[in-house]
N, C-alpha and C. Protein backbone atom coordinates (compact mmCIF):
# COMPACT_ATOMS: atom_id res chain seq x y z
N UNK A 1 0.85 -1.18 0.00
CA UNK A 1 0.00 0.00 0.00
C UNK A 1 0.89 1.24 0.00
N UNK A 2 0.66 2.01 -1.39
CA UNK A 2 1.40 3.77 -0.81
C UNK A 2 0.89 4.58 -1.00
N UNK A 3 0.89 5.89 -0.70
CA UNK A 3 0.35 7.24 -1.41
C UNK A 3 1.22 7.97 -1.57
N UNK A 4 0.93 9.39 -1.94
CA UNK A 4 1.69 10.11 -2.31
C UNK A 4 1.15 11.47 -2.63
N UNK A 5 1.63 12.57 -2.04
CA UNK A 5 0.85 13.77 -2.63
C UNK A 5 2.06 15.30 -1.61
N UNK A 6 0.95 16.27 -2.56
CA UNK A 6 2.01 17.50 -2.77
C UNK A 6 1.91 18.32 -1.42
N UNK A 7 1.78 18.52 -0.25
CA UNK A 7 1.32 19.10 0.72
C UNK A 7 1.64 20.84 0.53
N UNK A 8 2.51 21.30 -0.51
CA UNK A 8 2.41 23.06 -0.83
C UNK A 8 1.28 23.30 -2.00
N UNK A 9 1.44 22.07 -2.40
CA UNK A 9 0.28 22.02 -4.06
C UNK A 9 1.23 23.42 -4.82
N UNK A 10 2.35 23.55 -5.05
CA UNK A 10 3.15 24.22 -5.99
C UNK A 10 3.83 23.26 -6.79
N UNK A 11 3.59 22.16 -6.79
CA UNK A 11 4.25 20.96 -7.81
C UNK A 11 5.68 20.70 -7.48
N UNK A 12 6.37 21.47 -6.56
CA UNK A 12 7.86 21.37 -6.43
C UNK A 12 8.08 19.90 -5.17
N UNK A 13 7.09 19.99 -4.49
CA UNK A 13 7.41 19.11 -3.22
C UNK A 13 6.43 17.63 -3.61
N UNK A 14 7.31 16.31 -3.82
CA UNK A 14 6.69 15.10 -3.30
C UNK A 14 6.23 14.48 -2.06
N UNK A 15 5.81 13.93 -1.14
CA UNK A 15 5.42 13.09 -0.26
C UNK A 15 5.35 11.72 -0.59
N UNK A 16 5.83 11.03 -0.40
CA UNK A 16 5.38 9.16 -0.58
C UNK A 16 5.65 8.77 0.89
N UNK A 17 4.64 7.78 0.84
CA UNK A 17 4.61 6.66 2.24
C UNK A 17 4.47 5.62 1.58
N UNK A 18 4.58 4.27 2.37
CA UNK A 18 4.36 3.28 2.12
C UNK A 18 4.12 2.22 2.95
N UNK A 19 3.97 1.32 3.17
CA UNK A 19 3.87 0.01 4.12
C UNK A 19 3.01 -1.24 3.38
N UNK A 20 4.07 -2.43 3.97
CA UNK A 20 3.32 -3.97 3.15
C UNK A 20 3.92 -4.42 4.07
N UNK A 21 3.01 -6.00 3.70
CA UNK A 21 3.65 -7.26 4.76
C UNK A 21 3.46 -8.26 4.42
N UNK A 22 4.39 -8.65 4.24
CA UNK A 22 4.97 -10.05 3.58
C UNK A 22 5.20 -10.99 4.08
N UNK A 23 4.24 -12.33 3.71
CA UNK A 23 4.33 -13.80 4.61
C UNK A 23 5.29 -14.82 3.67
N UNK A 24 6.18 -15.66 4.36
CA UNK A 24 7.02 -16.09 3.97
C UNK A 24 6.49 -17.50 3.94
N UNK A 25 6.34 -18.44 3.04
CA UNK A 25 6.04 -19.91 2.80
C UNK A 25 7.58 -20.78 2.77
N UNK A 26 7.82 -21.46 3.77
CA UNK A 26 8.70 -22.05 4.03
C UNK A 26 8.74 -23.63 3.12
N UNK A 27 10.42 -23.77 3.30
CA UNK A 27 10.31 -25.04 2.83
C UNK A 27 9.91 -26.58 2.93
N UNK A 28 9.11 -26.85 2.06
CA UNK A 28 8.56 -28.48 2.38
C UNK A 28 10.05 -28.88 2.52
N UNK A 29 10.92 -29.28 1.96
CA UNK A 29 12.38 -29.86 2.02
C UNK A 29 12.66 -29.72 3.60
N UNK A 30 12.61 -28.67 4.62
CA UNK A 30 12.25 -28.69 6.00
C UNK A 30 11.95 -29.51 6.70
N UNK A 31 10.52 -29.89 6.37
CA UNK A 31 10.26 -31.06 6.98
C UNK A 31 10.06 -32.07 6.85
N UNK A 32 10.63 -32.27 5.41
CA UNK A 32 11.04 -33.76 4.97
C UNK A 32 12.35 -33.85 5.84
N UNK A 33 13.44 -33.39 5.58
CA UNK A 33 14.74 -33.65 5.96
C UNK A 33 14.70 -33.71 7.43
N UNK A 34 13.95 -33.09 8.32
CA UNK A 34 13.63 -33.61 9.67
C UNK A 34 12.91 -34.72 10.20
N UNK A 35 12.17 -35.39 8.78
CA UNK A 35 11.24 -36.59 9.53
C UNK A 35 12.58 -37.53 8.90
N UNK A 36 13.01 -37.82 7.85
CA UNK A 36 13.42 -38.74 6.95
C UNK A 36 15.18 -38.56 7.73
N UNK A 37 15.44 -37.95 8.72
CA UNK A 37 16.60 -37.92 8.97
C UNK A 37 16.62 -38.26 10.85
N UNK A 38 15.28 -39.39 10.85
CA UNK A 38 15.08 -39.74 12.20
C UNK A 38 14.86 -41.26 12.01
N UNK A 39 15.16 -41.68 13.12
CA UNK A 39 14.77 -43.63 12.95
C UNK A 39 13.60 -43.25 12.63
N UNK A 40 13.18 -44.68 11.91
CA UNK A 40 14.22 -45.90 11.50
C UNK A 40 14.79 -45.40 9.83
N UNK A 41 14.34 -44.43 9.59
CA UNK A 41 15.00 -44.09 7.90
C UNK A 41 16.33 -43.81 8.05
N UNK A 42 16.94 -42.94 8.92
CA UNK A 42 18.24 -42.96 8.46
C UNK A 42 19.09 -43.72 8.88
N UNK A 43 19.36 -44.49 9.68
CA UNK A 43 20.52 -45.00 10.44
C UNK A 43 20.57 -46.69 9.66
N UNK A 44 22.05 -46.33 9.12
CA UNK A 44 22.70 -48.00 8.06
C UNK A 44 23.61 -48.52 9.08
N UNK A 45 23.20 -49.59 8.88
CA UNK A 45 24.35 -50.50 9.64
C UNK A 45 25.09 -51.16 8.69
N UNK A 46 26.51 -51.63 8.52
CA UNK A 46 27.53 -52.05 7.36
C UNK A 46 27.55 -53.38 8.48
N UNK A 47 27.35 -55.13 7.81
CA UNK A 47 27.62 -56.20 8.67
C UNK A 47 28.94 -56.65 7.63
N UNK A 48 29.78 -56.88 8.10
CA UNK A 48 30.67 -57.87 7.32
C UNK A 48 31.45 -59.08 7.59
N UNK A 49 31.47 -59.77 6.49
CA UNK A 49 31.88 -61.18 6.68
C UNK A 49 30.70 -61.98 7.10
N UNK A 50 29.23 -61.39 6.24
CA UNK A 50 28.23 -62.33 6.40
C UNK A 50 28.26 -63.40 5.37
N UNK A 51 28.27 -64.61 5.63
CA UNK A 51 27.70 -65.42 5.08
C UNK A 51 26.24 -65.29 4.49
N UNK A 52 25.90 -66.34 3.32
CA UNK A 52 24.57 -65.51 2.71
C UNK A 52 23.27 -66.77 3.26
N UNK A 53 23.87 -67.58 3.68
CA UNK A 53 22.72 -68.86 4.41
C UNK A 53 22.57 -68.20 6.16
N UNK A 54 23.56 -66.89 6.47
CA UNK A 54 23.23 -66.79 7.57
C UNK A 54 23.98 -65.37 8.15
N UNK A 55 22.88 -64.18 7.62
CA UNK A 55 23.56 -62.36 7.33
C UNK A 55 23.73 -62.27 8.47
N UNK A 56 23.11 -62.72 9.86
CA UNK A 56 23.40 -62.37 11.18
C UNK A 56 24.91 -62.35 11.85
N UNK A 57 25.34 -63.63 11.46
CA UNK A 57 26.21 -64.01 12.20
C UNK A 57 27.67 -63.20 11.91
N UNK A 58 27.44 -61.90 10.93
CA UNK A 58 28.56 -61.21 10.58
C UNK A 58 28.78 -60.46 11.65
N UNK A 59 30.13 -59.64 11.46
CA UNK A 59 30.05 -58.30 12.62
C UNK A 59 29.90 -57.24 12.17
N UNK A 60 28.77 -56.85 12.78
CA UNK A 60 28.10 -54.96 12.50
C UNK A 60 29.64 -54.24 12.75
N UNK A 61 29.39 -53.42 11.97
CA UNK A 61 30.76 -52.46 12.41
C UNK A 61 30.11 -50.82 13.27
N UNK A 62 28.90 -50.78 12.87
CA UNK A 62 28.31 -49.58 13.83
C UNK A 62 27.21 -50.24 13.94
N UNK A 63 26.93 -50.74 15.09
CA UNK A 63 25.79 -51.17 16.03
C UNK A 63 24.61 -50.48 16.74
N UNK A 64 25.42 -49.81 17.28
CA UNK A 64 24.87 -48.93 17.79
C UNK A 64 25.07 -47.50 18.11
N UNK A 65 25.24 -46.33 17.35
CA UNK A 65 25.64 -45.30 17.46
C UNK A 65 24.96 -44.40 18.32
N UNK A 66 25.30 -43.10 18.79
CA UNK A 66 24.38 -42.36 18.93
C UNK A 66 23.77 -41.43 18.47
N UNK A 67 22.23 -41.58 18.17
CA UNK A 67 21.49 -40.78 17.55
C UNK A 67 21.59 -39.26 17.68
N UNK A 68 21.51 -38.34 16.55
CA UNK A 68 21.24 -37.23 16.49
C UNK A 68 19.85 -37.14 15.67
N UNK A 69 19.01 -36.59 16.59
CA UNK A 69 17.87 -36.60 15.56
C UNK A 69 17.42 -35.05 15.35
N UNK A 70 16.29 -34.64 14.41
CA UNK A 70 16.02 -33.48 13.59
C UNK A 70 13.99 -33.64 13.95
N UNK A 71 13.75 -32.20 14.53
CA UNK A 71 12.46 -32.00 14.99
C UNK A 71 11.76 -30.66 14.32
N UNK A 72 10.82 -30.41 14.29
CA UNK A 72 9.87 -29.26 14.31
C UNK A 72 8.76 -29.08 15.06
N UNK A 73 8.72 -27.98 15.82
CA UNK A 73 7.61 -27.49 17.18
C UNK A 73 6.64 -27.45 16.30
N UNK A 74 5.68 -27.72 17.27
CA UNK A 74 4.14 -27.36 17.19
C UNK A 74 3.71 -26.57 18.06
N UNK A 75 2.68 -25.50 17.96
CA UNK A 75 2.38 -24.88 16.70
C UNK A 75 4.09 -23.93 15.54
N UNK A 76 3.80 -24.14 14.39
CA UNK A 76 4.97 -23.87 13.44
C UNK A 76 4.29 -22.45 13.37
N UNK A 77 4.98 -21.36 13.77
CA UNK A 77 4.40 -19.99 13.64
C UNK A 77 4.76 -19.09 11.99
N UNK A 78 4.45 -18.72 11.00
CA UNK A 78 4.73 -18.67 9.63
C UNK A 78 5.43 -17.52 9.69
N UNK A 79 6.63 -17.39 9.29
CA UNK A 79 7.67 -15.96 9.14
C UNK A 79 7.05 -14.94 8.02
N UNK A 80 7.03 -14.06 8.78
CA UNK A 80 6.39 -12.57 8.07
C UNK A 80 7.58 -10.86 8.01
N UNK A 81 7.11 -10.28 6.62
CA UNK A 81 8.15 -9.56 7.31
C UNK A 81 7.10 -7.88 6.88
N UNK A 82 7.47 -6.89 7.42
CA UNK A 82 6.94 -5.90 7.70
C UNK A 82 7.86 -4.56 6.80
N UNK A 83 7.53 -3.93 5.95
CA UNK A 83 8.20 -3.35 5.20
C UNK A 83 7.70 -1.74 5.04
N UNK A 84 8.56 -0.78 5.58
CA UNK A 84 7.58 0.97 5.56
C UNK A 84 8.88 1.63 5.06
N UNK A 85 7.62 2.86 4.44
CA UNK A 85 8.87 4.01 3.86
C UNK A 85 8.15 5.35 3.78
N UNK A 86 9.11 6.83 4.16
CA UNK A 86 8.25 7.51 4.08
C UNK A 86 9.68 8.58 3.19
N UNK A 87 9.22 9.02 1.91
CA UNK A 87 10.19 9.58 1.04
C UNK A 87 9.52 11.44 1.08
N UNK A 88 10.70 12.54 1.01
CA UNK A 88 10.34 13.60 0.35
C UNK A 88 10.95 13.90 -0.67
N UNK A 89 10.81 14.23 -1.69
CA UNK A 89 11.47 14.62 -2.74
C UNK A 89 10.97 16.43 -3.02
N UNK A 90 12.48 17.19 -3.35
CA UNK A 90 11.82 18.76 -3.57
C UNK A 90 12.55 18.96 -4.39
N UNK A 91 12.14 19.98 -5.37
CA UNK A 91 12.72 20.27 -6.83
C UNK A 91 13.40 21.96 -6.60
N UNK A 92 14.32 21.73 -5.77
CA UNK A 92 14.98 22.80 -4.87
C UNK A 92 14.79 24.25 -6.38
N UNK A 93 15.21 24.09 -7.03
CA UNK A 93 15.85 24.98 -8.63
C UNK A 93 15.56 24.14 -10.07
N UNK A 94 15.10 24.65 -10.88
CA UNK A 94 15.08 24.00 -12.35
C UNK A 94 16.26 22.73 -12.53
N UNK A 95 17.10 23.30 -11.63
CA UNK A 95 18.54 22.03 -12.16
C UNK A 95 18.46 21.46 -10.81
N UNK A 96 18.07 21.16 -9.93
CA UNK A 96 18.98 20.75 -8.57
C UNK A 96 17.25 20.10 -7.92
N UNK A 97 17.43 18.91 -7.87
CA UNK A 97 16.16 18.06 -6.86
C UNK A 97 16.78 17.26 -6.20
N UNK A 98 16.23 17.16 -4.94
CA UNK A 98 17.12 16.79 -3.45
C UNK A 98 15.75 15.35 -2.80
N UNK A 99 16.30 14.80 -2.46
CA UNK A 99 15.33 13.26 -2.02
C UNK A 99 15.63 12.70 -1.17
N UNK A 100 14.84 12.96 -0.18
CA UNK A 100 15.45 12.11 1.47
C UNK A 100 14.17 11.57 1.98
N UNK A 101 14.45 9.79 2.16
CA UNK A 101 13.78 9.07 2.73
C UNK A 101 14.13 8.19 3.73
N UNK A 102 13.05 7.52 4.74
CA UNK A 102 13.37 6.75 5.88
C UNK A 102 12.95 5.65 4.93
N UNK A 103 13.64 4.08 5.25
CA UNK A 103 13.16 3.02 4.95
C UNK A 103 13.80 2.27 6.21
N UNK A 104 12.57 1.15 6.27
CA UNK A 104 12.54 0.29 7.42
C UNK A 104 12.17 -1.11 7.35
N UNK A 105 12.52 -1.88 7.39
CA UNK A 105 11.84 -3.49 7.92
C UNK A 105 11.87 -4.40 9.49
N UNK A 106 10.62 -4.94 9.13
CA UNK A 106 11.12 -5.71 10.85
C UNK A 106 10.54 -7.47 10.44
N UNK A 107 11.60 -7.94 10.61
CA UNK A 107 11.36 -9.52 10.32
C UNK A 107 11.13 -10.40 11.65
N UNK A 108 9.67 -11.24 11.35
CA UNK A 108 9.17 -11.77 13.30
C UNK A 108 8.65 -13.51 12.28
N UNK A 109 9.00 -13.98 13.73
CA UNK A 109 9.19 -15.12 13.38
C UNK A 109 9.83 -16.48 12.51
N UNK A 110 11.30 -15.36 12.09
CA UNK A 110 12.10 -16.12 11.24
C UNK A 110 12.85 -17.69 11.66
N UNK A 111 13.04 -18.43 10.55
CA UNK A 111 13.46 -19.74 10.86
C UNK A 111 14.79 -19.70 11.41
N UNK A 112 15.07 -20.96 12.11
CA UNK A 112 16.25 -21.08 12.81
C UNK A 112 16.82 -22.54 13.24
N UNK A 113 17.70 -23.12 13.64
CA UNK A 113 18.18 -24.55 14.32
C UNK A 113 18.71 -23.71 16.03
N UNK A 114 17.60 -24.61 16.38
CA UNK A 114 18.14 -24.99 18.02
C UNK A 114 18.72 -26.16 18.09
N UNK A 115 19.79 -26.45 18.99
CA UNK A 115 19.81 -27.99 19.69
C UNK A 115 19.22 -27.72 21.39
N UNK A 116 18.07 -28.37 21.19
CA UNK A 116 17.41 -28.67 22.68
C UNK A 116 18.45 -29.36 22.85
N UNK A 117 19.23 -30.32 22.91
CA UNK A 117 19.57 -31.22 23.81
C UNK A 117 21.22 -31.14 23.84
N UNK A 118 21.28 -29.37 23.87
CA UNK A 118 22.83 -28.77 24.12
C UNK A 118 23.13 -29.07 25.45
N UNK A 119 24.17 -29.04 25.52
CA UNK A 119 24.32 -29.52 27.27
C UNK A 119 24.70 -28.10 27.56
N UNK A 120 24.22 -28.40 29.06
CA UNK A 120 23.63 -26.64 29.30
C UNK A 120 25.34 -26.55 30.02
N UNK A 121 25.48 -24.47 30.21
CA UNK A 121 26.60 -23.71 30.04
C UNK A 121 26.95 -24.72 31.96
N UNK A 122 28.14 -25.24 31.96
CA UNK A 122 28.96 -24.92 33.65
C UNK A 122 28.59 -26.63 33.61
N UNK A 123 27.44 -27.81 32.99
CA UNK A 123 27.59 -28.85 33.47
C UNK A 123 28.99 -29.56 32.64
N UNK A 124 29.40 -29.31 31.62
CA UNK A 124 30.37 -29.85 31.08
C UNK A 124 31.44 -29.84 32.10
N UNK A 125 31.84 -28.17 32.32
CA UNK A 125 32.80 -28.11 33.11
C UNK A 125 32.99 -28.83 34.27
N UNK A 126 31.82 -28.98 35.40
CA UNK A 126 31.59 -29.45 36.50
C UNK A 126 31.83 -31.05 36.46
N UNK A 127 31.66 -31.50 35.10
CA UNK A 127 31.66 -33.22 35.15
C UNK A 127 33.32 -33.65 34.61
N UNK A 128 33.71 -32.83 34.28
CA UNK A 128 35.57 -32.35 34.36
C UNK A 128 35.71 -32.15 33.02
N UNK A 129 35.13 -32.15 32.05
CA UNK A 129 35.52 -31.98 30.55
C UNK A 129 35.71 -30.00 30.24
N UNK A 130 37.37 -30.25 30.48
CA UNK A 130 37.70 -28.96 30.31
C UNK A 130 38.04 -28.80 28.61
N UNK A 131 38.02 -29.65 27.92
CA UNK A 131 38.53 -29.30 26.27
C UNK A 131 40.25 -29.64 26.03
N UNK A 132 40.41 -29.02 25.39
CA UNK A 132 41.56 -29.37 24.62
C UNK A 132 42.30 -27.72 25.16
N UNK A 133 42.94 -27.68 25.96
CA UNK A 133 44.19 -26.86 25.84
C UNK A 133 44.92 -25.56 25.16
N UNK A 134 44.67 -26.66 24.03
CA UNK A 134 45.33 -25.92 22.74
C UNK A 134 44.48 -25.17 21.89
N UNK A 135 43.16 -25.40 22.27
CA UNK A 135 42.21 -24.48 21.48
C UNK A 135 41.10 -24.48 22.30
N UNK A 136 40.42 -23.37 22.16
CA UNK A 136 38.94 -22.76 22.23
C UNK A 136 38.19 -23.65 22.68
N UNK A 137 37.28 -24.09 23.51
CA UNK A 137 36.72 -24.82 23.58
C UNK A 137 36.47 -26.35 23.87
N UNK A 138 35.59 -27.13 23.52
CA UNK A 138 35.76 -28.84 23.16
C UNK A 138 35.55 -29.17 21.88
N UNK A 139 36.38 -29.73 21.46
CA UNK A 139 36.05 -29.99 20.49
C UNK A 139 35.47 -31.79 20.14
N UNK A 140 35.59 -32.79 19.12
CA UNK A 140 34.92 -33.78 18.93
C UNK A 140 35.37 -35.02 18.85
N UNK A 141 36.72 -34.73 19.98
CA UNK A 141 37.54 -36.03 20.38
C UNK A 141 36.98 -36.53 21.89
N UNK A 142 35.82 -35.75 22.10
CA UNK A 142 35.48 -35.94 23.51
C UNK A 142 33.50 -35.70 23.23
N UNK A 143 33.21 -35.70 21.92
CA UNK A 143 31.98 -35.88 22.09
C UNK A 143 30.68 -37.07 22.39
N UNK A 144 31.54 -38.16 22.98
CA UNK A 144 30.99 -39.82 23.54
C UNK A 144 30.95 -39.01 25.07
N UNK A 145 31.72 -38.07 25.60
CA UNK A 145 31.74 -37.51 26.81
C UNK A 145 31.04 -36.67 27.20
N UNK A 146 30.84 -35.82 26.23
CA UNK A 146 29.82 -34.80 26.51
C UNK A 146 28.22 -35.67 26.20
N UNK A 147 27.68 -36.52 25.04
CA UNK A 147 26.88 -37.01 24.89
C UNK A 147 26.10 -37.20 26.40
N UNK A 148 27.21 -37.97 27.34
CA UNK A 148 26.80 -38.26 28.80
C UNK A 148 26.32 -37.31 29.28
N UNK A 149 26.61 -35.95 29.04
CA UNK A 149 25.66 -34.67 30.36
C UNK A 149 24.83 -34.08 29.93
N UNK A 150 23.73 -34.57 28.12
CA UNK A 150 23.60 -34.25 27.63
C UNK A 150 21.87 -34.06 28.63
N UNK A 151 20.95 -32.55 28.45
CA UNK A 151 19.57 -33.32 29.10
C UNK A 151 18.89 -34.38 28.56
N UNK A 152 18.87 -35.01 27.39
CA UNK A 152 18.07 -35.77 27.05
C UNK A 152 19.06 -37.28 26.59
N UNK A 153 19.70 -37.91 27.78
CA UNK A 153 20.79 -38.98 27.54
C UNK A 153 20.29 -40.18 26.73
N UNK A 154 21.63 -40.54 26.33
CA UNK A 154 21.52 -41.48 24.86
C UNK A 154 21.01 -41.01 24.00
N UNK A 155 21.07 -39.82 23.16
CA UNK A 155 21.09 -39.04 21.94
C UNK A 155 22.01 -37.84 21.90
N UNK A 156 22.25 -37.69 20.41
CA UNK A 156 23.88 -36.96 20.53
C UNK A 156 22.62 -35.29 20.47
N UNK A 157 22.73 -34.43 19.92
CA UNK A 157 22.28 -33.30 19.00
C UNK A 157 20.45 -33.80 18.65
N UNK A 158 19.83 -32.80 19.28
CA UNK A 158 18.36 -33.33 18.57
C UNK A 158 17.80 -31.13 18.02
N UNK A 159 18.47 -31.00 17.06
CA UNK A 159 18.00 -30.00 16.48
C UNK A 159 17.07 -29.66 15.76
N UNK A 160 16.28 -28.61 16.07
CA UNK A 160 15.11 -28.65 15.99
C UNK A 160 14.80 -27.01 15.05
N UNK A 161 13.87 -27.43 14.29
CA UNK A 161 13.53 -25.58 13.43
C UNK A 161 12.68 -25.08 13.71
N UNK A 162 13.26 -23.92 14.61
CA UNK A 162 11.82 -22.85 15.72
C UNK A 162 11.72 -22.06 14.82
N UNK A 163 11.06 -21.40 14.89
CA UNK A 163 10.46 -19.81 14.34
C UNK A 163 10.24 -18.50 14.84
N UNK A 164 11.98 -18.54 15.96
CA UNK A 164 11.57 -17.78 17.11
C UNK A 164 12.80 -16.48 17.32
N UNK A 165 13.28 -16.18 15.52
CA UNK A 165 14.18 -15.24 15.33
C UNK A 165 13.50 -14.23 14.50
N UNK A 166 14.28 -13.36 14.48
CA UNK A 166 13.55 -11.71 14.49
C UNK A 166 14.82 -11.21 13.63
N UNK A 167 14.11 -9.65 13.06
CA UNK A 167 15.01 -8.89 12.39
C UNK A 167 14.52 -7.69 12.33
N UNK A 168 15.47 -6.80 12.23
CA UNK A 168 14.92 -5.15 11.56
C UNK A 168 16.00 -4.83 11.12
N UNK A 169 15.20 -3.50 10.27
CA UNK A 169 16.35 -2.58 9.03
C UNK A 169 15.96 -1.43 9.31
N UNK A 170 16.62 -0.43 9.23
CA UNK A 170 16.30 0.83 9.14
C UNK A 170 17.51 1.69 8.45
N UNK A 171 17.01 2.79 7.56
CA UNK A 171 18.22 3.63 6.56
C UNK A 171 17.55 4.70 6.54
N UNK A 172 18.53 5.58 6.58
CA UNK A 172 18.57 6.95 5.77
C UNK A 172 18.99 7.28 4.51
N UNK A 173 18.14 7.43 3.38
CA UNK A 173 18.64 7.37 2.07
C UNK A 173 18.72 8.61 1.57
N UNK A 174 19.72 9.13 0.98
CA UNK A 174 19.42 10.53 0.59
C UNK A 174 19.86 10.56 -1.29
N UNK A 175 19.33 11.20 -1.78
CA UNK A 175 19.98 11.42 -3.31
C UNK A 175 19.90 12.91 -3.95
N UNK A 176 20.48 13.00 -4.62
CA UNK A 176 20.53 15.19 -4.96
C UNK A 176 20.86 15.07 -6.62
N UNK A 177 20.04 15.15 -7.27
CA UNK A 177 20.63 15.24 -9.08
C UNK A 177 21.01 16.72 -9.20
N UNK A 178 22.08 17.17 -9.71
CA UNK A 178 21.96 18.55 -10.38
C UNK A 178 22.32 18.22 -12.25
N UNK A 179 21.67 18.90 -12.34
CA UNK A 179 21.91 19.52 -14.12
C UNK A 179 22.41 20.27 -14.70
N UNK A 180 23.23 20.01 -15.56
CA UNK A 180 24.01 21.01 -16.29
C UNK A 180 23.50 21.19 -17.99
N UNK A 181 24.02 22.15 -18.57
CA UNK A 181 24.02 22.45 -19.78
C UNK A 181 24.63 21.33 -20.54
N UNK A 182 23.56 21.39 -21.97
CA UNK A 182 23.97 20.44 -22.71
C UNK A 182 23.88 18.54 -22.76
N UNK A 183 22.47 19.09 -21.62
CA UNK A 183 22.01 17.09 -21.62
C UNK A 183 22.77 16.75 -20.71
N UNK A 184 23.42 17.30 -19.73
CA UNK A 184 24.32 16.41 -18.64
C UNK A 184 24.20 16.29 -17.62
N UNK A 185 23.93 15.52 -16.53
CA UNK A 185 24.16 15.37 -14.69
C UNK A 185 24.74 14.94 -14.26
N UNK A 186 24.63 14.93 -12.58
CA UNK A 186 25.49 14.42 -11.88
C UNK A 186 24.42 13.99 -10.83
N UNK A 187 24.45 12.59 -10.42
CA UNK A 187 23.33 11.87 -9.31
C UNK A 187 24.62 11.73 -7.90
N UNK A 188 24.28 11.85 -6.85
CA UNK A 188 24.56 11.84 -5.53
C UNK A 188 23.56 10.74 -4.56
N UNK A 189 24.44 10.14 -4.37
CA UNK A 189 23.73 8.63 -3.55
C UNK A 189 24.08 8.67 -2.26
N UNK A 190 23.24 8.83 -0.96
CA UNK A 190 23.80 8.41 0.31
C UNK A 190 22.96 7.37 1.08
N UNK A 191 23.39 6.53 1.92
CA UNK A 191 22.65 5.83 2.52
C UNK A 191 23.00 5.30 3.78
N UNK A 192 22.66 5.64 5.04
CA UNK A 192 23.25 5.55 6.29
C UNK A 192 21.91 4.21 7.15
N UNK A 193 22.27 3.29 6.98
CA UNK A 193 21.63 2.14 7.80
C UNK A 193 22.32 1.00 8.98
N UNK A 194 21.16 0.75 9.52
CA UNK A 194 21.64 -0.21 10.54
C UNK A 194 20.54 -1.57 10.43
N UNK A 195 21.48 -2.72 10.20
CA UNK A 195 20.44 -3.86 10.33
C UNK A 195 20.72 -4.72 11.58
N UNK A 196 20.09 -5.43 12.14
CA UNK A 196 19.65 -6.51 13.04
C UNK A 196 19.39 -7.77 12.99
N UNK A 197 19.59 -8.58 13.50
CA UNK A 197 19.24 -10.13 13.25
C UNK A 197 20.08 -10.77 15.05
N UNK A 198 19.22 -11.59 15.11
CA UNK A 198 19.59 -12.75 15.57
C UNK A 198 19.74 -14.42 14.83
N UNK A 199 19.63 -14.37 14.00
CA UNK A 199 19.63 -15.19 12.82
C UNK A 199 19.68 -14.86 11.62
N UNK A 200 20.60 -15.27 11.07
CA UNK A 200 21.20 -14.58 10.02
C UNK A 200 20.99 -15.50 8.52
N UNK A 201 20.67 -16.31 8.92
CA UNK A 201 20.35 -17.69 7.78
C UNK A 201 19.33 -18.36 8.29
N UNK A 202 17.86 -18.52 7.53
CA UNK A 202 17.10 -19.72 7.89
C UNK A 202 17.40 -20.92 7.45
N UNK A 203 18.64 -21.20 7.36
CA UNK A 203 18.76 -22.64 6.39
C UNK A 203 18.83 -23.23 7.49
N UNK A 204 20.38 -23.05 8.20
CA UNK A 204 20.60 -23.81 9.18
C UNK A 204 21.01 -25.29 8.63
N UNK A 205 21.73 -25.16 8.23
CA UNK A 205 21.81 -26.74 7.57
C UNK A 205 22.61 -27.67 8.48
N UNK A 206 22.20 -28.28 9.03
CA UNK A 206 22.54 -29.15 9.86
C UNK A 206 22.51 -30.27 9.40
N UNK A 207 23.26 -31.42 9.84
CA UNK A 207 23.50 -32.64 9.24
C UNK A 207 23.51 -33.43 9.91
């Protein structure tokens, strides 16, 4: 939705506003790859050295691993995004028009990957898994260890796609044409913004 109109009614001064809102249809691939990437569909077991009068008696080489599985909440809230602008444009001199507008967005309910079943901040430490030394953190020579303090034990990672990230935009746009003799200009572009996110990608591609 916009309008637009002259508030001196001397033809020199524009006004525009605007505002829309935009619903975002997410991907089916979403929640395929979260059902189809949970027992019993994904997890292969390799047996070898089966005999074919008797596949059992081989040895599994991964038996039993631990699961990471892939979820989506109910209710799934649908990502929308919110879009306004309010422009003046003034025709300062025959050669010289000057254009300064606010533009804004605010994005609610954008997609995201949680792991519910992160092991929460101080129990790692407390159960003695200080990491590796030599770098940042723990890394995944010790993740059979951490699995153990995990809240939801005997599953590695159960990541899940909320709808519970947000965004906004906001700019100052400015532009100034002047004209010269002989068919010629010069355009002037400014634009001073700040954006926001707590999520920066709905892919989240997790594996």
């Amino acid at each position: 939705m916009g309008v637009a109109w002259d508030p001196f009614g001397d033809g020199k001064t524009s006004v525009r506003a605007g505002y829309g809102i935009f619903y975002d249809s997410t991907l089916v691939g979403t929640y395929e790859q979260n059902i189809f990437a949970n027992p019993p569909f994904a997890p292969t077991v390799t047996i070898n050295n089966a005999p074919l009068d008797n596949p059992a008696s081989g040895v599994a080489s991964d038996a039993a691993p631990v699961l990471a599985l892939r979820g989506t909440p109910l209710p799934m809230k649908t990502p929308y995004s919110q879009q306004w602008s309010l422009d003046v444009q003034r025709q300062v001199s025959p050669s010289l028009m000057v254009d300064v507008g606010y533009y804004g967005s605010n994005g609610v309910h954008l997609l995201g990957i949680v792991d519910v079943n992160e092991v929460q901040p101080g129990v790692g430490y407390a159960a003695g898994l200080t990491g590796n030394p030599a770098v940042t953190g723990f890394t995944s020579s010790i993740e059979g260890r951490l699995n153990a303090v995990r809240p939801y034990l005997g599953y590695n990672a159960i990541n899940v796609v909320e709808s519970n990230y947000n965004s906004n935009y906001h700019s100052l746009q400015v532009a100034v044409q002047k004209r010269f003799k002989h068919d010629s200009l010069v355009n002037f572009y400014y634009t001073f913004s700040h954006n926001l996110t707590n999520n920066q990608s709905d892919c989240g591609c997790v594996s």
